[in-house]
Protein backbone atom coordinates (compact mmCIF):
# COMPACT_ATOMS: atom_id res chain seq x y z
CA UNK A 1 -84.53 -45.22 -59.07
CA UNK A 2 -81.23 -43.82 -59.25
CA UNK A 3 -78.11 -46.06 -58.38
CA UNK A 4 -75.79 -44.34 -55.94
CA UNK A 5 -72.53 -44.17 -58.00
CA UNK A 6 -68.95 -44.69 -56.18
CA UNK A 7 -65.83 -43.93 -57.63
CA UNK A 8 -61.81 -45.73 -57.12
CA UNK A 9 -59.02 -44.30 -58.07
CA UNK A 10 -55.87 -45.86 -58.97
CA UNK A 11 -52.66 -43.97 -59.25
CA UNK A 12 -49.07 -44.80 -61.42
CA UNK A 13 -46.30 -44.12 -62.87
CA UNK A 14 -45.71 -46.21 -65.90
CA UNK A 15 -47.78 -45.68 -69.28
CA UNK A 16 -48.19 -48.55 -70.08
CA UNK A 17 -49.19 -49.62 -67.20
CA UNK A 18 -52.12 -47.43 -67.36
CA UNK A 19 -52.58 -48.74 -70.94
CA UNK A 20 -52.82 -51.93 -69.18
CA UNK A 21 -55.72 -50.80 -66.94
CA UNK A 22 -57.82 -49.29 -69.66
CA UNK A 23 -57.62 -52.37 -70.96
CA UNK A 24 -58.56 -54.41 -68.43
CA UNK A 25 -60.72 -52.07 -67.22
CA UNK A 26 -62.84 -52.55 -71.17
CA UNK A 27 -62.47 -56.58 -70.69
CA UNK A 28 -63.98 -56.35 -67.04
CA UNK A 29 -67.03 -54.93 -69.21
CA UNK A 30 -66.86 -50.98 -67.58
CA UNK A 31 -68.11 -48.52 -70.24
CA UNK A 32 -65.87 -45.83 -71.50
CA UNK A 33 -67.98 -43.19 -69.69
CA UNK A 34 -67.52 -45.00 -66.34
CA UNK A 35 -63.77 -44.39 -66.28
CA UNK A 36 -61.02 -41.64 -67.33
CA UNK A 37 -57.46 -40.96 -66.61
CA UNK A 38 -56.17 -37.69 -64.58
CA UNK A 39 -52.67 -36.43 -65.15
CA UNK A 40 -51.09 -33.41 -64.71
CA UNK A 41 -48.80 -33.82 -67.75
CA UNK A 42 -50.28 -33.33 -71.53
CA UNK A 43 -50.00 -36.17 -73.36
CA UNK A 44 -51.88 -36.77 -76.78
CA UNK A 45 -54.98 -38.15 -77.25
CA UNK A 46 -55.68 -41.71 -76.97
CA UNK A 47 -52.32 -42.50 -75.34
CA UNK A 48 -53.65 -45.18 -72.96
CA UNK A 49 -55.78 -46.69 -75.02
CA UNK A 50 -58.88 -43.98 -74.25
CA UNK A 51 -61.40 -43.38 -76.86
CA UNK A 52 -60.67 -40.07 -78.74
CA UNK A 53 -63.28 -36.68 -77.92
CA UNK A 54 -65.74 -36.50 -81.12
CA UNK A 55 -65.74 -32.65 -80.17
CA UNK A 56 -68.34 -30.47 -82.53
CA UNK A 57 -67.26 -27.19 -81.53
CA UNK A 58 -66.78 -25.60 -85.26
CA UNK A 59 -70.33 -25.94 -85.34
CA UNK A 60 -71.20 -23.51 -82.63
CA UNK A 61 -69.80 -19.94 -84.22
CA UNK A 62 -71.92 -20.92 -87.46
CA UNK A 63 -75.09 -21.93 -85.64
CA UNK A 64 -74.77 -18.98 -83.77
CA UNK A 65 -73.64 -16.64 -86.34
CA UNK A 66 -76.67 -17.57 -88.31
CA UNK A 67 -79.13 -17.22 -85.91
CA UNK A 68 -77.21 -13.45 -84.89
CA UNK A 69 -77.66 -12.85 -88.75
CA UNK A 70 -81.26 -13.48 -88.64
CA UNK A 71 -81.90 -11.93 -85.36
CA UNK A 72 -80.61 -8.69 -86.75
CA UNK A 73 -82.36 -9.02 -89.91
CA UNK A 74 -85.79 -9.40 -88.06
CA UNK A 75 -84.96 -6.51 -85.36
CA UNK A 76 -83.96 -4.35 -88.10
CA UNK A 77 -87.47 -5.26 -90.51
CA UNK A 78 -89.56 -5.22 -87.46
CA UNK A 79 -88.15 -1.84 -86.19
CA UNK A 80 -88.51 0.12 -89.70
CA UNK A 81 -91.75 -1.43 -90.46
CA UNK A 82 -93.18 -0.37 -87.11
CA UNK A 83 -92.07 2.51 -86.85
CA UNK A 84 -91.71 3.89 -90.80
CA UNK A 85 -90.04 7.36 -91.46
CA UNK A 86 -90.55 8.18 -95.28
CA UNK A 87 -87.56 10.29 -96.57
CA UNK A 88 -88.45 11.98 -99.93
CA UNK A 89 -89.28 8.59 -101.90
CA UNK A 90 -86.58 6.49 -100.45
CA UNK A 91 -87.63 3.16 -99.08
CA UNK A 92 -88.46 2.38 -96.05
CA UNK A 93 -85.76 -0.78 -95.50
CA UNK A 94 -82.03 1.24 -95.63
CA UNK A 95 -79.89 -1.61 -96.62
CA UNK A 96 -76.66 0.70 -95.56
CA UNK A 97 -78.36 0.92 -91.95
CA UNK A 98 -79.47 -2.64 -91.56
CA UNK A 99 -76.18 -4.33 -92.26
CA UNK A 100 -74.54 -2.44 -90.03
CA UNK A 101 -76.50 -3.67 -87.36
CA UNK A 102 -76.85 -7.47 -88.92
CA UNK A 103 -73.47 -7.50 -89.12
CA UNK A 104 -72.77 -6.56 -85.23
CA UNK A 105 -75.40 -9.15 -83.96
CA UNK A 106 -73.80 -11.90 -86.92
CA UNK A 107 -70.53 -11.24 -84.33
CA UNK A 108 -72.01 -11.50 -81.37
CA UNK A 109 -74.01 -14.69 -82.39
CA UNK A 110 -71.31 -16.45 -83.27
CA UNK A 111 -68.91 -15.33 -80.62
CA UNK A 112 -71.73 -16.13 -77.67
CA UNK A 113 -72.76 -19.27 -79.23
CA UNK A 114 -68.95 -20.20 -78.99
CA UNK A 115 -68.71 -19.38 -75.29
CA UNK A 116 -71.64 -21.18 -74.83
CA UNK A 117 -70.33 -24.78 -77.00
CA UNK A 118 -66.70 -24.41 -74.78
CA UNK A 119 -68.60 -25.06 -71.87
CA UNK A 120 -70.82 -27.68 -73.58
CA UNK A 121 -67.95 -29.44 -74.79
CA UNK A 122 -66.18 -28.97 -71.71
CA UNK A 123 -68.81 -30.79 -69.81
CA UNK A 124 -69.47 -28.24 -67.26
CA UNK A 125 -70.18 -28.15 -64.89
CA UNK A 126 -69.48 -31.74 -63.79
CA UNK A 127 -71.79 -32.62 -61.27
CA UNK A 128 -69.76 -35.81 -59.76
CA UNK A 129 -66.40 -35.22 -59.32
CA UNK A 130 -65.22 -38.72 -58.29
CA UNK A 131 -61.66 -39.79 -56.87
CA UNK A 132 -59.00 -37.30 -56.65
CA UNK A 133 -55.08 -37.37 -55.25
CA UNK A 134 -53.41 -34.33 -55.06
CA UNK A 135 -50.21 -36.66 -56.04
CA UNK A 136 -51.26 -36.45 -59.98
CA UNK A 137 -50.13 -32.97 -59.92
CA UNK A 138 -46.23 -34.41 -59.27
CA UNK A 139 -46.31 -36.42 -62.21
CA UNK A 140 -48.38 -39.63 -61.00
CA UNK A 141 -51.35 -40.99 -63.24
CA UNK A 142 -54.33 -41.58 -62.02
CA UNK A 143 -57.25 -44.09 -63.24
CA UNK A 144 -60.45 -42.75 -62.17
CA UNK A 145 -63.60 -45.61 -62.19
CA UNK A 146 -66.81 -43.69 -61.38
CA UNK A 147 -69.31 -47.14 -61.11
CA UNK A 148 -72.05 -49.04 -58.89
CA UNK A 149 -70.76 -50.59 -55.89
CA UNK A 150 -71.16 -53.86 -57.01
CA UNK A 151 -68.06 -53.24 -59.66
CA UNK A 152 -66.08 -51.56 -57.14
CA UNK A 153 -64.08 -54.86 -57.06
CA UNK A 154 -63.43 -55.05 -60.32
CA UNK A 155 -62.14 -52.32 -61.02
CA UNK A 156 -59.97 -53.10 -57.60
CA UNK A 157 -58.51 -56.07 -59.16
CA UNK A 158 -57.88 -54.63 -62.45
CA UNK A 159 -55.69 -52.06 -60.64
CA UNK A 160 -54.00 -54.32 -58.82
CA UNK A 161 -53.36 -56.56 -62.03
CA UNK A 162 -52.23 -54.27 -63.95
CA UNK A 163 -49.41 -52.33 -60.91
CA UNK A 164 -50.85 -49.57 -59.30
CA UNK A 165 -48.49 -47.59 -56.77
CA UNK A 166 -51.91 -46.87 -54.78
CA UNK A 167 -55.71 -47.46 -54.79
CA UNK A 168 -57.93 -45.10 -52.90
CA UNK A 169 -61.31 -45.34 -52.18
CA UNK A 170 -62.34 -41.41 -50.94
């Protein structure tokens, strides 16, 4: 059966503290998909200690492209094989007119299948929100565990450990 999943969120203003917490927050034994960190200003990748995104996005325009390229090779087949108009001994399959058409679907394949791995790789939508503070947006950090109840303390106490300004429980 499914666990009901709480979430704590601990808010600061120091990096390194928040370094701190990831890493008490990985020695307390809390998975890297159990917690993240929320802050309104960008900083670069693994800062705090997080594990960098394996993102596979440059894969989506090719998948797609191919499949678009194949898509319009089979409508365009299929359409002048079902329907055949013979033209004075020309053949049947007009390369000029097919690639036209290959090459428009090619686009689109790639450019929907692109769409479509941004919001894959986005993880959207994101069904559990957890812990939010509106004060992130003014420049605090916040340290967002998303866990069982049980660990609900532990992540408390790593918090607290490592000097959070405030720990909410929403």
């Amino acid at each position: 059966m499914f666990t009901k999943r709480k979430s704590i969120i601990g808010l600061y203003t120091d990096e390194n503290s928040v370094a701190d917490a990831m890493d008490g927050l990985k020695s307390k034994g809390f998975g890297e998909n159990e917690y993240e960190v929320l802050t309104g200003v960008p900083y670069p990748e693994g800062t705090f200690g997080e594990a960098e995104p394996h993102l596979h996005l440059h894969k989506f325009p090719l998948i797609g492209a191919v499949f678009g390229f194949c898509l319009g090779l089979v409508f365009t087949i299929g359409t002048q094989i079902a329907f055949p108009v013979v033209t004075g001994g020309k053949p049947i399959l007009a390369i000029p007119a097919m690639a036209i058409i290959m090459y428009e679907l090619t686009l689109l394949g790639a450019i929907l299948f692109t769409v479509g791995g941004i919001i894959f790789e986005s993880r959207l939508p994101k069904l559990f929100m957890g812990a939010y503070d509106p004060r992130i947006t003014e420049g605090f950090i916040g340290v967002v565990v998303n866990t069982t109840e049980d660990n609900l303390d532990n992540a408390q106490d790593v918090f607290k450990s490592s000097g959070a300004e405030d720990i909410k429980f929403p």
